[in-house]
N, C-alpha and C. Protein backbone atom coordinates (compact mmCIF):
# COMPACT_ATOMS: atom_id res chain seq x y z
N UNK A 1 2.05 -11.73 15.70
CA UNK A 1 2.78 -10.48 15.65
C UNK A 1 2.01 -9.42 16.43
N UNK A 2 2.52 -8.32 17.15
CA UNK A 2 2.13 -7.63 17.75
C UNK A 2 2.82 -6.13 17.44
N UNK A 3 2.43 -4.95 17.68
CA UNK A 3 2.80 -3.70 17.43
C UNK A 3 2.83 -2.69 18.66
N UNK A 4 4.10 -2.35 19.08
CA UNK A 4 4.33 -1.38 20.34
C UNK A 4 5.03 0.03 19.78
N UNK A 5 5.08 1.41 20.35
CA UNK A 5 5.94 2.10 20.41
C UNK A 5 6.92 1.78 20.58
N UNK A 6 8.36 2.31 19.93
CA UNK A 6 9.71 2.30 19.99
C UNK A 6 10.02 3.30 21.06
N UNK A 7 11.40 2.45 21.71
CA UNK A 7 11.89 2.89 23.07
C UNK A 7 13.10 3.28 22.45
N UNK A 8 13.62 3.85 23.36
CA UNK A 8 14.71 4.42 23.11
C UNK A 8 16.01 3.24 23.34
N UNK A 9 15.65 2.52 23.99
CA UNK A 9 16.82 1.12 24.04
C UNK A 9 16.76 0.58 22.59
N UNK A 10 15.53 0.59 21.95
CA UNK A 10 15.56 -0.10 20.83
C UNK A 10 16.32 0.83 19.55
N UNK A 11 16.76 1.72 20.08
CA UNK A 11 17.41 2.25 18.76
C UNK A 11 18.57 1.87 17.91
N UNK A 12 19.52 0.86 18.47
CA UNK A 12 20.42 0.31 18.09
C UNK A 12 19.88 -0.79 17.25
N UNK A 13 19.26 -1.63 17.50
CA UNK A 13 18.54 -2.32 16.73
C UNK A 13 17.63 -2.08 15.52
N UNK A 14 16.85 -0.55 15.81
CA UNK A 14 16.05 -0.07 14.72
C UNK A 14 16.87 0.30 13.54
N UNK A 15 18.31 1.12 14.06
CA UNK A 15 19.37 1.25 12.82
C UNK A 15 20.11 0.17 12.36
N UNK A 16 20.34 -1.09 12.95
CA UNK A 16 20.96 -2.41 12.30
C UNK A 16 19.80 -2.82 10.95
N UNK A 17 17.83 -2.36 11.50
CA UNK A 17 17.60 -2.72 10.28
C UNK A 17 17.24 -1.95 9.30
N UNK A 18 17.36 -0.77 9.67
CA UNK A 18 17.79 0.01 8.13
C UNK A 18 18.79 -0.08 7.51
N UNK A 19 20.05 -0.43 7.89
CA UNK A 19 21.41 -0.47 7.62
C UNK A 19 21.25 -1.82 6.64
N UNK A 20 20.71 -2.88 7.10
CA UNK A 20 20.59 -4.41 6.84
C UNK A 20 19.33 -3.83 5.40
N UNK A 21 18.63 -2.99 6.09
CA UNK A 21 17.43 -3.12 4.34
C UNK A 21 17.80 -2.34 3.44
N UNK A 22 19.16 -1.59 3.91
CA UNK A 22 19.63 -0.41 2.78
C UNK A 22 20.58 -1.65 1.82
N UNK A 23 20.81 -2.10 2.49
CA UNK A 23 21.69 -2.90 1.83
C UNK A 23 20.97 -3.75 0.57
N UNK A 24 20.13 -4.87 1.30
CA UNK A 24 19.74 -5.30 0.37
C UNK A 24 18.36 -4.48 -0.55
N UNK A 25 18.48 -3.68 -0.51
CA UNK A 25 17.48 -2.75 -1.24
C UNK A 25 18.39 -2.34 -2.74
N UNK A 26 20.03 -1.82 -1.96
CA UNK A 26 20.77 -1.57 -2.77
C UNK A 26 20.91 -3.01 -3.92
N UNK A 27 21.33 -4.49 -3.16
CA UNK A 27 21.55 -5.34 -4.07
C UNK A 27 20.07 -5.62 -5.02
N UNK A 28 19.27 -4.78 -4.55
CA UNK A 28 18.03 -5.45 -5.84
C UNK A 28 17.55 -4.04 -6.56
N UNK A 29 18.62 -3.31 -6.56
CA UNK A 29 18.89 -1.89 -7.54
C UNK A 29 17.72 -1.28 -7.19
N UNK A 30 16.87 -0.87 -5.83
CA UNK A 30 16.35 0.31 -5.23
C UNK A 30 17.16 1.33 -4.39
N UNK A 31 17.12 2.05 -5.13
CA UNK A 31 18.05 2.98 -4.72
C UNK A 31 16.98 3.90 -4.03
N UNK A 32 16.63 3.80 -2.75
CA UNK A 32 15.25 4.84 -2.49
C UNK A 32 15.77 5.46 -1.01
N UNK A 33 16.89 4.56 -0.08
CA UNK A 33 17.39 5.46 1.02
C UNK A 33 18.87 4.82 0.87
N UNK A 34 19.18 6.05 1.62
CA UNK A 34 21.01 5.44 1.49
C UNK A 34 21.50 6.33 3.27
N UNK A 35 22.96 6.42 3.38
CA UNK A 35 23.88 7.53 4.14
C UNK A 35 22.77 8.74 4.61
N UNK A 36 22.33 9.49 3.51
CA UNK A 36 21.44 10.86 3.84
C UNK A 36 20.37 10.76 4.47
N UNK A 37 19.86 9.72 4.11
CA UNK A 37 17.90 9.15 4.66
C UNK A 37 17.69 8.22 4.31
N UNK A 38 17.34 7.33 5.36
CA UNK A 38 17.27 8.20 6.94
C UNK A 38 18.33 7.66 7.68
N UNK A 39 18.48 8.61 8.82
CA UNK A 39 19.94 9.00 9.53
C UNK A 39 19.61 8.38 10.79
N UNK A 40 20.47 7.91 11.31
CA UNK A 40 19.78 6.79 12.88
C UNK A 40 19.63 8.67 13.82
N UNK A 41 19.51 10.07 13.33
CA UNK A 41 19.87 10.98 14.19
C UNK A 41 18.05 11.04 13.67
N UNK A 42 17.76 10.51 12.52
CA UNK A 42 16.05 10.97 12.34
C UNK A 42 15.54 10.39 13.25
N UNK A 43 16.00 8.43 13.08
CA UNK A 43 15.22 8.01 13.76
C UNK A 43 15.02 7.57 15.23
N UNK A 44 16.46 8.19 15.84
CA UNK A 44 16.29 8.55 16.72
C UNK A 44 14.94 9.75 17.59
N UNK A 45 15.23 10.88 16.43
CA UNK A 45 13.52 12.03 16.79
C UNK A 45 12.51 11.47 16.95
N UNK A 46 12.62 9.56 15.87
CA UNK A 46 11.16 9.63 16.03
C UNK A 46 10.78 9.02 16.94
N UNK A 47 11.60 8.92 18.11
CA UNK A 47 11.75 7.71 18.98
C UNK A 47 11.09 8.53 19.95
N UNK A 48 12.25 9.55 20.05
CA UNK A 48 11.67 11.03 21.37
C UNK A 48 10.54 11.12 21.04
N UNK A 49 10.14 11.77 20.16
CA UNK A 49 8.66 12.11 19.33
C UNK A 49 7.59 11.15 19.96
N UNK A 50 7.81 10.16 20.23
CA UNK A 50 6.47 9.08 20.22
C UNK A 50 5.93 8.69 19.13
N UNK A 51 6.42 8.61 17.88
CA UNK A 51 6.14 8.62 16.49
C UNK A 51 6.18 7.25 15.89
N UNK A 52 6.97 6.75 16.50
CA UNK A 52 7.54 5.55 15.98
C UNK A 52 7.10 4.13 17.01
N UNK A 53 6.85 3.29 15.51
CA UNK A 53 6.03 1.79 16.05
C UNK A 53 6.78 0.73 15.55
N UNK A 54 7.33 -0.26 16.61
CA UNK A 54 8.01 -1.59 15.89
C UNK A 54 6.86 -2.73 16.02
N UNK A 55 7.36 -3.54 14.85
CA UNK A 55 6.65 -4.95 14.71
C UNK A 55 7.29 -5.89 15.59
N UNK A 56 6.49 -6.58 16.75
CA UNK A 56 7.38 -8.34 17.30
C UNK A 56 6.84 -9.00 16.83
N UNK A 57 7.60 -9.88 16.32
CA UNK A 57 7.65 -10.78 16.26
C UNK A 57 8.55 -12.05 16.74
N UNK A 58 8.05 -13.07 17.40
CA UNK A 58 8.78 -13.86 18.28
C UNK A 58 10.17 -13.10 18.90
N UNK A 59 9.40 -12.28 19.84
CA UNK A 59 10.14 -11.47 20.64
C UNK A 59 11.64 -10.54 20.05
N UNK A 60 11.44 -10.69 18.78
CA UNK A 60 12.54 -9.77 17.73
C UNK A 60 11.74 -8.38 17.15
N UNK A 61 12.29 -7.49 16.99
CA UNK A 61 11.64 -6.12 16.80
C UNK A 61 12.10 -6.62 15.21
N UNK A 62 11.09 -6.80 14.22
CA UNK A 62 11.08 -7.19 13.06
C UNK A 62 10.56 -6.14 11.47
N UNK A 63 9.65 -5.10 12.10
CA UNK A 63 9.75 -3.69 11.10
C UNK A 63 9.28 -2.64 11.86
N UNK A 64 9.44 -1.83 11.04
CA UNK A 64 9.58 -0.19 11.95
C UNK A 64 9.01 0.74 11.04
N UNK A 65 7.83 1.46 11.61
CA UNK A 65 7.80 2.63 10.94
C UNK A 65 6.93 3.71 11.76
N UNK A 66 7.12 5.01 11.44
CA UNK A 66 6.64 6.19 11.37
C UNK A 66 5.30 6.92 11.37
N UNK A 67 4.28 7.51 12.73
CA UNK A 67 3.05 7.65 12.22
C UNK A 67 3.04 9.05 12.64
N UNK A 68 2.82 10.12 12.02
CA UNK A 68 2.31 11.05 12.28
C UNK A 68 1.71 12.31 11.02
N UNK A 69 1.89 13.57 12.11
CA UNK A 69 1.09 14.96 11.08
C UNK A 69 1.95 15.49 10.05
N UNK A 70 3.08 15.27 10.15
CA UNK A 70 3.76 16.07 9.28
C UNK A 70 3.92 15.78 7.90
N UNK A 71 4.60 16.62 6.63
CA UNK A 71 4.31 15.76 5.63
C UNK A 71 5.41 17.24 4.44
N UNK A 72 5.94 16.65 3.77
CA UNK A 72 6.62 17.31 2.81
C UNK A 72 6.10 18.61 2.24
N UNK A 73 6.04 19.56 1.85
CA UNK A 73 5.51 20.27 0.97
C UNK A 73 4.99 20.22 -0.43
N UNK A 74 5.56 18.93 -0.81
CA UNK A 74 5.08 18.45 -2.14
C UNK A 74 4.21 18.11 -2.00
N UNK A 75 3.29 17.44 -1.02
CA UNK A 75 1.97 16.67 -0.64
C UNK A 75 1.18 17.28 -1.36
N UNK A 76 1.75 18.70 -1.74
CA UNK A 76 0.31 19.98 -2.59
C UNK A 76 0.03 19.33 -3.99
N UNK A 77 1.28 18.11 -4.56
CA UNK A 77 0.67 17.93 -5.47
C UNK A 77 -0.16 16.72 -5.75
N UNK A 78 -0.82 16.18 -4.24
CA UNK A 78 -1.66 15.06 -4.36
C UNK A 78 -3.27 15.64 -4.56
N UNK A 79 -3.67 14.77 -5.52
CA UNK A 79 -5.15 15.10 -5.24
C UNK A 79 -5.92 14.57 -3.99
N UNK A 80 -5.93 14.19 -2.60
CA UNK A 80 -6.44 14.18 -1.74
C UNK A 80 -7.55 14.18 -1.87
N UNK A 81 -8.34 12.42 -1.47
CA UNK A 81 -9.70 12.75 -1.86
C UNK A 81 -10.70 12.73 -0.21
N UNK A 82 -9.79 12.76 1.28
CA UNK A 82 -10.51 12.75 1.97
C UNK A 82 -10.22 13.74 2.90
N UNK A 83 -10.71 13.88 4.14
CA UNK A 83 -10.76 15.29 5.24
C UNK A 83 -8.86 15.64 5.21
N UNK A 84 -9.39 16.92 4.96
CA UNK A 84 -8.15 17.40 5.42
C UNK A 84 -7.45 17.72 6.91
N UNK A 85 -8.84 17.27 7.53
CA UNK A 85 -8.68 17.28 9.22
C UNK A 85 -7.82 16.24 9.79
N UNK A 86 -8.54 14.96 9.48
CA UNK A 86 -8.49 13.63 10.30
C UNK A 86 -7.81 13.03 9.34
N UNK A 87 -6.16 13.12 9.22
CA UNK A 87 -5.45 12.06 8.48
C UNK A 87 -3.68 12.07 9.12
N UNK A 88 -3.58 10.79 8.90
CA UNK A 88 -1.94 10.47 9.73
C UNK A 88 -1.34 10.48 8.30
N UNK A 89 -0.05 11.10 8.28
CA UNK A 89 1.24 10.29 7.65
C UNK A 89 1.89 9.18 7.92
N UNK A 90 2.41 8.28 7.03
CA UNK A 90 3.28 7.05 7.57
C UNK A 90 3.99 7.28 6.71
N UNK A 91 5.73 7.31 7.50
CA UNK A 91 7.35 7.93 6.68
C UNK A 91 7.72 6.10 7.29
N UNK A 92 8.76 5.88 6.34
CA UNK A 92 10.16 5.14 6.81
C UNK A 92 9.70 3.34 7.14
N UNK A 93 8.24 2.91 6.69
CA UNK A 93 8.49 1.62 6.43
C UNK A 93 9.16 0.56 6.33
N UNK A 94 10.04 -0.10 7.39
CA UNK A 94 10.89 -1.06 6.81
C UNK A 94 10.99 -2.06 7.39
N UNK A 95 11.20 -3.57 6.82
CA UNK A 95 10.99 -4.46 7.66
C UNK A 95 12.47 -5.03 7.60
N UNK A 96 12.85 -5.72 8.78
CA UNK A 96 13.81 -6.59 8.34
C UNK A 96 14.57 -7.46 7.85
N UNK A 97 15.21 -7.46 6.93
CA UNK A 97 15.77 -8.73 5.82
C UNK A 97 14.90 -9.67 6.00
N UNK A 98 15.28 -10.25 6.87
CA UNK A 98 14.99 -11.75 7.20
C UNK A 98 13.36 -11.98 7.02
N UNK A 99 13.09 -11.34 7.21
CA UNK A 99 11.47 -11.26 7.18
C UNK A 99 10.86 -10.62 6.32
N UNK A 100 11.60 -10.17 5.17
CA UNK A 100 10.94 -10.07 4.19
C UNK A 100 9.97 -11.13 2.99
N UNK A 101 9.44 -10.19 2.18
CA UNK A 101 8.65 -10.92 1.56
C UNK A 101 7.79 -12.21 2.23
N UNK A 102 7.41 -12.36 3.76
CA UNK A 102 6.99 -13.02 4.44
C UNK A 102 5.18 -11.66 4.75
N UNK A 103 5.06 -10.90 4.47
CA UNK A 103 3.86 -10.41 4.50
C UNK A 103 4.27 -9.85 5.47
N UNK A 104 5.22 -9.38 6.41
CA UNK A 104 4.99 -8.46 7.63
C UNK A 104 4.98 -6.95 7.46
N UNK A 105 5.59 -6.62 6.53
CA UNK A 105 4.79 -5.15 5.72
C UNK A 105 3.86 -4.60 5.56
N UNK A 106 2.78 -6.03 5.35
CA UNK A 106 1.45 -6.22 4.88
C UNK A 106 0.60 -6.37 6.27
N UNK A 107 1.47 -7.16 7.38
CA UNK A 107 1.00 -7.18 8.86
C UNK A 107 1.25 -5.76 9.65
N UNK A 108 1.71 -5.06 9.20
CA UNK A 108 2.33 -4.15 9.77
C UNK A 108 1.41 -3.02 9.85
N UNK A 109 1.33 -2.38 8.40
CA UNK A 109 0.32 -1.80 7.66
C UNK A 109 -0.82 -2.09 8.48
N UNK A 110 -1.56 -3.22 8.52
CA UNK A 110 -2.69 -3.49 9.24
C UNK A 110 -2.65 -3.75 11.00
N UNK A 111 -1.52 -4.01 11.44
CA UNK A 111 -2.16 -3.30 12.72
C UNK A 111 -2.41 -1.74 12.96
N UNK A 112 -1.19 -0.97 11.94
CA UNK A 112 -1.06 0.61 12.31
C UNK A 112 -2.46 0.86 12.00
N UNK A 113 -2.82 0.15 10.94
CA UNK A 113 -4.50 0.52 10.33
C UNK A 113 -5.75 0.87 11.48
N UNK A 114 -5.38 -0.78 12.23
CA UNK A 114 -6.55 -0.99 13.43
C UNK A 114 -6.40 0.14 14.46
N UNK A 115 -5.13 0.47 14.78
CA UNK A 115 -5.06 0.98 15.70
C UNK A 115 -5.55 2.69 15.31
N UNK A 116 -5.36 3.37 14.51
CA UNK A 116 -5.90 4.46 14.31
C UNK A 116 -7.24 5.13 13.99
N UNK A 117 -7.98 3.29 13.50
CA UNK A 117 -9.15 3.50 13.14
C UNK A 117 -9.88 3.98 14.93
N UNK A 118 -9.18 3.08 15.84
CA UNK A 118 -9.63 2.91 17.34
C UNK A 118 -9.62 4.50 17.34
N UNK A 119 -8.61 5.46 16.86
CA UNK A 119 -8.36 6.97 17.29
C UNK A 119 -9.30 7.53 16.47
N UNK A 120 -9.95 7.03 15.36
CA UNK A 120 -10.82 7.70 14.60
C UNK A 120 -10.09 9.07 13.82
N UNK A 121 -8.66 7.87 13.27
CA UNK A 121 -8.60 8.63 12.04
C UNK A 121 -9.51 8.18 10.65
N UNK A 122 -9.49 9.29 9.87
CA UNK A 122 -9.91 8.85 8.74
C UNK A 122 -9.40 8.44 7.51
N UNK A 123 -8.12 8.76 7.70
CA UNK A 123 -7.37 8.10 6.40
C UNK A 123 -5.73 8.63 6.34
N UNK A 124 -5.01 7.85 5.75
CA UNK A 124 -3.77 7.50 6.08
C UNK A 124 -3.04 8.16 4.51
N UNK A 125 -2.09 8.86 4.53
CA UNK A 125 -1.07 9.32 3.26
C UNK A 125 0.05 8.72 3.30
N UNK A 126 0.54 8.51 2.52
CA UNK A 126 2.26 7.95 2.40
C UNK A 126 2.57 8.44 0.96
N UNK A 127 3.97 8.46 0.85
CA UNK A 127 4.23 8.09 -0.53
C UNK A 127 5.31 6.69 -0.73
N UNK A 128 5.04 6.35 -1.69
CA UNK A 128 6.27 5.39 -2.08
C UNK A 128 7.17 5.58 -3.04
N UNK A 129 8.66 4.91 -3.24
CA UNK A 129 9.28 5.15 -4.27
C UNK A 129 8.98 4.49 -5.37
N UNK A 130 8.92 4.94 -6.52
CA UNK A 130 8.26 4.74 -8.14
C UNK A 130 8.87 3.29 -8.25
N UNK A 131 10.40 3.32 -7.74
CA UNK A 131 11.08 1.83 -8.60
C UNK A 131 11.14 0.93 -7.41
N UNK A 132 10.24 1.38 -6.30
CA UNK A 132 10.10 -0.36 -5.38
C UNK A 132 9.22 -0.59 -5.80
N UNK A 133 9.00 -1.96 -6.38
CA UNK A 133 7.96 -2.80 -7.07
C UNK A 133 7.51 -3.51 -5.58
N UNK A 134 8.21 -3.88 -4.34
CA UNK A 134 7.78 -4.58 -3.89
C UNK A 134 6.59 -3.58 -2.74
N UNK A 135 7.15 -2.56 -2.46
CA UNK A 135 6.15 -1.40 -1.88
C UNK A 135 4.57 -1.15 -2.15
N UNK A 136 5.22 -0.85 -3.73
CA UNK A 136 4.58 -0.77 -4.37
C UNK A 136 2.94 -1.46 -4.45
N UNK A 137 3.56 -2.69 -4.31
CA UNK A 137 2.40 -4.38 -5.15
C UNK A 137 2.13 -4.37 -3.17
N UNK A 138 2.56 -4.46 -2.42
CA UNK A 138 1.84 -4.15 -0.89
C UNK A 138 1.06 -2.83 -1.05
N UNK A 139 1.31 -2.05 -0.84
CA UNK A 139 0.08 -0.49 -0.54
C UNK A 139 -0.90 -1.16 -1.64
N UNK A 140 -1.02 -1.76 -2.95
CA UNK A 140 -1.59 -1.95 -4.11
C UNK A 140 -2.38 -2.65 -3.49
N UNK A 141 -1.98 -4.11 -2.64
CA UNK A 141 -2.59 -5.29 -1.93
C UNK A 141 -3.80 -4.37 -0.91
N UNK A 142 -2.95 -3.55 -0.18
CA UNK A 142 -4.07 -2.92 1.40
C UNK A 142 -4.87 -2.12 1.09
N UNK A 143 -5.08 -1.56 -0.48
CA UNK A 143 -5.72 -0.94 -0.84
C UNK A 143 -5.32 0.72 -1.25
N UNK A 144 -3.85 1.02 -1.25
CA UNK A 144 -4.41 2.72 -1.74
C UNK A 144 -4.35 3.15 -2.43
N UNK A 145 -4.49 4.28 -2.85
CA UNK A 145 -4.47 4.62 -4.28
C UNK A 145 -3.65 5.57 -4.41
N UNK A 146 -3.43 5.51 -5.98
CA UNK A 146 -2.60 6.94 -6.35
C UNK A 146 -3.30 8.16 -6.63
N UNK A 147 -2.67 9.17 -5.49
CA UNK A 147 -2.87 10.47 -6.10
C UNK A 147 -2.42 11.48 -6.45
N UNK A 148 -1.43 10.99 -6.71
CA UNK A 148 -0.03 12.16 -7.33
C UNK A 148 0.54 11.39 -7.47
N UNK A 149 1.87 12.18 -7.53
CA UNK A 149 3.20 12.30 -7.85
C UNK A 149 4.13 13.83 -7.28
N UNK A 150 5.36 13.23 -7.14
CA UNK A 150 6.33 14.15 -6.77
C UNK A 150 8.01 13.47 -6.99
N UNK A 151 8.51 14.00 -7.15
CA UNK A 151 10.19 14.12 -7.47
C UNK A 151 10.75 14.84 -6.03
N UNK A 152 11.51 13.87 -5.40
CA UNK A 152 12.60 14.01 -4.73
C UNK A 152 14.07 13.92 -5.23
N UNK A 153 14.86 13.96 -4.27
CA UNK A 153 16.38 13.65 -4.33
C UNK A 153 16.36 12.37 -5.16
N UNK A 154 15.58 11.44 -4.50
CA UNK A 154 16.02 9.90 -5.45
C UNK A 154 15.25 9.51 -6.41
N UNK A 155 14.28 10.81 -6.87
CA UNK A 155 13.82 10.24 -7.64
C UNK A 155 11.57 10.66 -8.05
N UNK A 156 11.14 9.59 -8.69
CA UNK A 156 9.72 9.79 -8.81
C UNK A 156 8.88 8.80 -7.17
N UNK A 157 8.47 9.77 -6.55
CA UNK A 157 7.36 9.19 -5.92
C UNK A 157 6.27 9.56 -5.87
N UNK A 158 4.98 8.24 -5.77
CA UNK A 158 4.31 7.98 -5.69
C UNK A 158 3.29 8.66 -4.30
N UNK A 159 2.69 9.57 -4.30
CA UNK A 159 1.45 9.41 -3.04
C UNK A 159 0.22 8.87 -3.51
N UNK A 160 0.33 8.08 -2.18
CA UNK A 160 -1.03 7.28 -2.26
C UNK A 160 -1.67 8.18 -0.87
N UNK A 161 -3.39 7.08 -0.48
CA UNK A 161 -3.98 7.20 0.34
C UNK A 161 -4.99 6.02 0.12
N UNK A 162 -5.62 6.20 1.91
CA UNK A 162 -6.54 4.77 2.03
C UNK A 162 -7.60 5.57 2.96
N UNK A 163 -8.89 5.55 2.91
CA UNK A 163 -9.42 5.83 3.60
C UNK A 163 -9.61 4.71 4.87
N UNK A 164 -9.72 5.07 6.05
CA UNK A 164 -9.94 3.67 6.86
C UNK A 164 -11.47 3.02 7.41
């Protein structure tokens, strides 16, 4: 598996697999994105942006996600235990059906890892949703921890962090 920036050709494909993981997210009662978020008009920005990284695998763009500065306003209620200078966000994680539960989440995670350590970040924020167990038991696997909590639209999430 290998990890490139998302092109803008690839956007039709990046929304078949959110569309495809909303779905079955829905059939295993995670209700964590739907219609509202995210919108192929987000992830389209994050395309312009330079923000956005797909997974190949055997020449199929197989998960997708999100690296940058920005970050909710709720973030105030994480306890943050490293520089407030040197740290990326990662939004919108998702791999494709087919390749789920095959560890590419877990591959994924760790190239974005390698590659930022190369930039000399120091540590990575996300949050996850409270009722994906499978999110969940991955960030748990790569190591991060909880340091908050916050309530959105869908619900209780989780911020973690990893130092790298």
């Amino acid at each position: 598996m290998k990890i490139r920036k998302a092109e803008l050709e690839d956007l039709n494909i990046i929304v078949d697999i959110f569309r495809n993981a909303i779905n079955e997210m829905n059939n295993n009662n995670i209700d964590q994105w739907d219609e509202v978020y995210p919108t192929s008009e987000i992830l389209k920005e994050d395309i312009l942006k330079k923000e956005m990284y797909v997974g190949i695998k055997e020449d199929a763009i197989v998960s997708v996600l999100v690296v940058n500065n920005e970050y909710d306003e709720q973030y105030k209620n994480g306890d943050w235990k490293y520089d407030d200078e040197n740290f990326v966000v990662v939004h919108r994680l998702c791999v494709k059906p087919i390749y789920q539960n095959k560890k590419i989440g877990q591959a994924t995670m760790l190239m974005i890892e390698e590659l930022l350590k190369k930039e000399e970040i120091e540590s990575i924020r996300l949050d996850a949703f409270s009722l994906n167990p499978y999110a969940l038991k991955m960030y748990e696997a790569l190591g991060y921890q909880k340091v908050g909590e916050t309530n959105w639209r869908k619900g209780l999430f989780y911020l973690l962090e990893k130092k790298l």
